[in-house]
N, C-alpha and C. Protein backbone atom coordinates (compact mmCIF):
# COMPACT_ATOMS: atom_id res chain seq x y z
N UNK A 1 145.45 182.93 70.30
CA UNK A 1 144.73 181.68 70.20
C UNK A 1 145.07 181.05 68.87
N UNK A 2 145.68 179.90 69.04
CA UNK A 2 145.49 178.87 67.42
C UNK A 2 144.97 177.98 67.40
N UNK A 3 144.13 177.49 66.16
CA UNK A 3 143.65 176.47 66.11
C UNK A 3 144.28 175.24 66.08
N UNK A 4 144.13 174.18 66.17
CA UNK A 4 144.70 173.01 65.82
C UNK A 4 144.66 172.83 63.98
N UNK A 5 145.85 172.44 63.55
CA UNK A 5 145.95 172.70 62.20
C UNK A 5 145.06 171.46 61.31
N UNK A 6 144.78 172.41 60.02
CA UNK A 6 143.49 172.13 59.19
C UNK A 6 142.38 171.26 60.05
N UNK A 7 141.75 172.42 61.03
CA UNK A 7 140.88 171.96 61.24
C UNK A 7 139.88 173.13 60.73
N UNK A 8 139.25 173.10 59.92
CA UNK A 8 138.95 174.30 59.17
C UNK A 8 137.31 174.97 59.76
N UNK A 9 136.95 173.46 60.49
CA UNK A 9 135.52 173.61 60.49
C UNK A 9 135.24 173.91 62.72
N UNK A 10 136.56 174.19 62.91
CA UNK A 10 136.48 174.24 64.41
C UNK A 10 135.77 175.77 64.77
N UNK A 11 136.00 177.04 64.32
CA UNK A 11 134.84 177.81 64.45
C UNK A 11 135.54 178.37 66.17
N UNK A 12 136.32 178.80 66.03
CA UNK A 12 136.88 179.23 67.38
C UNK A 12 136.49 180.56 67.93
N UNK A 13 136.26 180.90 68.90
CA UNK A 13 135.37 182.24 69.62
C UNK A 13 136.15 182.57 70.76
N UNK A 14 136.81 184.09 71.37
CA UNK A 14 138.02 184.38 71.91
C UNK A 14 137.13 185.41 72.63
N UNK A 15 137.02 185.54 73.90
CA UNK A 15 136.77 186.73 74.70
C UNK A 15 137.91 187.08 75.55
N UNK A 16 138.68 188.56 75.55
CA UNK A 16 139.96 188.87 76.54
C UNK A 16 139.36 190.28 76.81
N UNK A 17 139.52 190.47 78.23
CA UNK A 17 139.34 191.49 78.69
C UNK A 17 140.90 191.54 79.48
N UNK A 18 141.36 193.13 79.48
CA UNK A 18 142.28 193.51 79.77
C UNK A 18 142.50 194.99 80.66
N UNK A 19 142.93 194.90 81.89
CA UNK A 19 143.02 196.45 82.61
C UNK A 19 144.57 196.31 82.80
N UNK A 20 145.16 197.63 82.92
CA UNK A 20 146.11 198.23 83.22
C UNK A 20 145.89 199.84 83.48
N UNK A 21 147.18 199.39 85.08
CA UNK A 21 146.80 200.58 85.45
C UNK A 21 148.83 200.90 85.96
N UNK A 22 148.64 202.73 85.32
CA UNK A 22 149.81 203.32 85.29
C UNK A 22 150.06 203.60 86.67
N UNK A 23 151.54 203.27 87.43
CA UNK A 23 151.91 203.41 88.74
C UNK A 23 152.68 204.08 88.44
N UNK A 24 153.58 204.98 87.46
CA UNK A 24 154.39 205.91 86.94
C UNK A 24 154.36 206.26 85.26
N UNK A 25 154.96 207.03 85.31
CA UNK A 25 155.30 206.86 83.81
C UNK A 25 155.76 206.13 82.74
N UNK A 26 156.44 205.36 83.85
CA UNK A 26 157.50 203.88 82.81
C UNK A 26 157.05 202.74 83.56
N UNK A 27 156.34 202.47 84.45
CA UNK A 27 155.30 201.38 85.02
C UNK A 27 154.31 201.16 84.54
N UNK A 28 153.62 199.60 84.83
CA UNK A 28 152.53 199.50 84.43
C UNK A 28 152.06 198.24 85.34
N UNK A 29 150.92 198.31 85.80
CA UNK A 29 150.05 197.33 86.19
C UNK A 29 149.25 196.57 85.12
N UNK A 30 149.08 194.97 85.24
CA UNK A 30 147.88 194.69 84.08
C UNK A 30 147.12 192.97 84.64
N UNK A 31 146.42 193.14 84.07
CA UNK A 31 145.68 191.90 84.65
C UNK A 31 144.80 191.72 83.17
N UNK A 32 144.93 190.26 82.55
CA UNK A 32 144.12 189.87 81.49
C UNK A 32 144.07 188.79 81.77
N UNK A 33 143.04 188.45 81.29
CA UNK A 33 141.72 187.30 81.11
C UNK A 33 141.64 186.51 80.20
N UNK A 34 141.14 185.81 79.56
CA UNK A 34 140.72 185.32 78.30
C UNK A 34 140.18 183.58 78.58
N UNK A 35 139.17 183.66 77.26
CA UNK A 35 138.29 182.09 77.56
C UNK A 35 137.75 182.17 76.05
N UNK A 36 138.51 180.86 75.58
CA UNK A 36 138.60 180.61 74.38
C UNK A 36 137.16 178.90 74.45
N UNK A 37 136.70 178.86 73.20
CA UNK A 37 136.30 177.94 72.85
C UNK A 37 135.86 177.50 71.43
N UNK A 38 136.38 175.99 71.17
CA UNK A 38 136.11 175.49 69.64
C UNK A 38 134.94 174.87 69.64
N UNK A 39 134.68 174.77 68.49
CA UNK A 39 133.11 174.21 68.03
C UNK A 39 133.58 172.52 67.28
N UNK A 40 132.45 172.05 67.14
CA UNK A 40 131.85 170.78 66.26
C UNK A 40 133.52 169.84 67.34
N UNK A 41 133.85 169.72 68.04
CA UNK A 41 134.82 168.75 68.91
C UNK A 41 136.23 169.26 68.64
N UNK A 42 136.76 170.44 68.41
CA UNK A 42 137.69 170.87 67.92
C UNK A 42 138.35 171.03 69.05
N UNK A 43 139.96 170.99 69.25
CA UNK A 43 140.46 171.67 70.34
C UNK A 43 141.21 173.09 69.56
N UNK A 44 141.36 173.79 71.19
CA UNK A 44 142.14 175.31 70.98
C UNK A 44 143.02 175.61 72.15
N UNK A 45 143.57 176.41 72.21
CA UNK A 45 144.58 176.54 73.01
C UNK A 45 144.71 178.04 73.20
N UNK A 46 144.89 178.57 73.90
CA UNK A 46 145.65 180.24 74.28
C UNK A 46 146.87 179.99 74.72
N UNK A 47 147.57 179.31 74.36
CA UNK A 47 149.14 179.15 74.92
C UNK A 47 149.82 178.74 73.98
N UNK A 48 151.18 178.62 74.05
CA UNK A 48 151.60 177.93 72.64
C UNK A 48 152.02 176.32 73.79
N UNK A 49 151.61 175.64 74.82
CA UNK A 49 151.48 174.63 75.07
C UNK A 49 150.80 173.64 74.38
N UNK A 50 151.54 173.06 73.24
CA UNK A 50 150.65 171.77 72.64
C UNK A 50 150.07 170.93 73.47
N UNK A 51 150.69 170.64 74.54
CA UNK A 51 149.19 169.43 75.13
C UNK A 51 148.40 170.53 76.17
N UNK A 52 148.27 171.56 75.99
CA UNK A 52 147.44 171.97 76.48
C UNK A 52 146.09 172.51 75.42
N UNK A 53 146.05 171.41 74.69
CA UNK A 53 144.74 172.05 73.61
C UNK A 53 143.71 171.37 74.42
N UNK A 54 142.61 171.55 74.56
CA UNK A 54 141.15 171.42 75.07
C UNK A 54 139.74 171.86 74.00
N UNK A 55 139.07 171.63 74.22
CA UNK A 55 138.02 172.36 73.67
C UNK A 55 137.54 173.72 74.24
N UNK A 56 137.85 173.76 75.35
CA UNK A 56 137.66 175.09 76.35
C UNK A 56 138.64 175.36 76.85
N UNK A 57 139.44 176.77 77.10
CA UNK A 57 140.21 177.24 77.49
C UNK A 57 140.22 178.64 78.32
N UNK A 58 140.32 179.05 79.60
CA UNK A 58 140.58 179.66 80.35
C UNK A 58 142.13 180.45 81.11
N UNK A 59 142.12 181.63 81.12
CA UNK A 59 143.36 181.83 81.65
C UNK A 59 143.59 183.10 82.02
N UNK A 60 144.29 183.72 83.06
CA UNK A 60 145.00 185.12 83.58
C UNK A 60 146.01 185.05 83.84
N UNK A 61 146.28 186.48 83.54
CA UNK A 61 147.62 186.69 83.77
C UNK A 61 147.36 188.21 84.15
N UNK A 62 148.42 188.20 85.42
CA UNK A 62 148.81 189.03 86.42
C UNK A 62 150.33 189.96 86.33
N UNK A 63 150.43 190.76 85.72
CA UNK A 63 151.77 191.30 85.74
C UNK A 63 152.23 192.74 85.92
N UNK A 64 153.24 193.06 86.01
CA UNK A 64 154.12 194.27 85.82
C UNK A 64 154.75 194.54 85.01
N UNK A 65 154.84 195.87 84.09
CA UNK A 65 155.82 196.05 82.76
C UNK A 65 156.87 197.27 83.44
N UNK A 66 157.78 197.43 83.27
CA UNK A 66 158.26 198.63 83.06
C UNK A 66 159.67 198.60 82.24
N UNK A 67 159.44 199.81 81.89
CA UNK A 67 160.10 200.26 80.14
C UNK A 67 161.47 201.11 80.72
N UNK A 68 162.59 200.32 80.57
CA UNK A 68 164.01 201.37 80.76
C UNK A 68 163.83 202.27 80.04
């Protein structure tokens, strides 16, 4: 999460919850969450998408890792 720059007084608050689950040894399942929000009219973002700043932000992500 970044703030929008010198905004000093935006007061940003980040909740991510995260599961993964092992399908082998060098696999991985994962599913994360997260819901961001700025204070006093500030925007924030969880992405590095500049026009995607908001004051509230929501998002998951669904994936697979595996490690050669």
């Amino acid at each position: 999460m970044r703030n929008v720059p010198r905004a000093d007084e935006a007061d940003p608050r980040m909740v991510v919850v995260s599961l993964r689950h092992a399908l082998s040894r060098r696999t991985d399942l994962y599913v994360t969450a997260a819901d961001a929000k700025a204070q006093h009219g500030q925007k924030v973002s969880i992405s590095r998408d500049d026009p995607g700043f908001a004051d509230t932000q929501r998002g998951l992500v669904v994936g697979m890792q595996h490690r050669f």
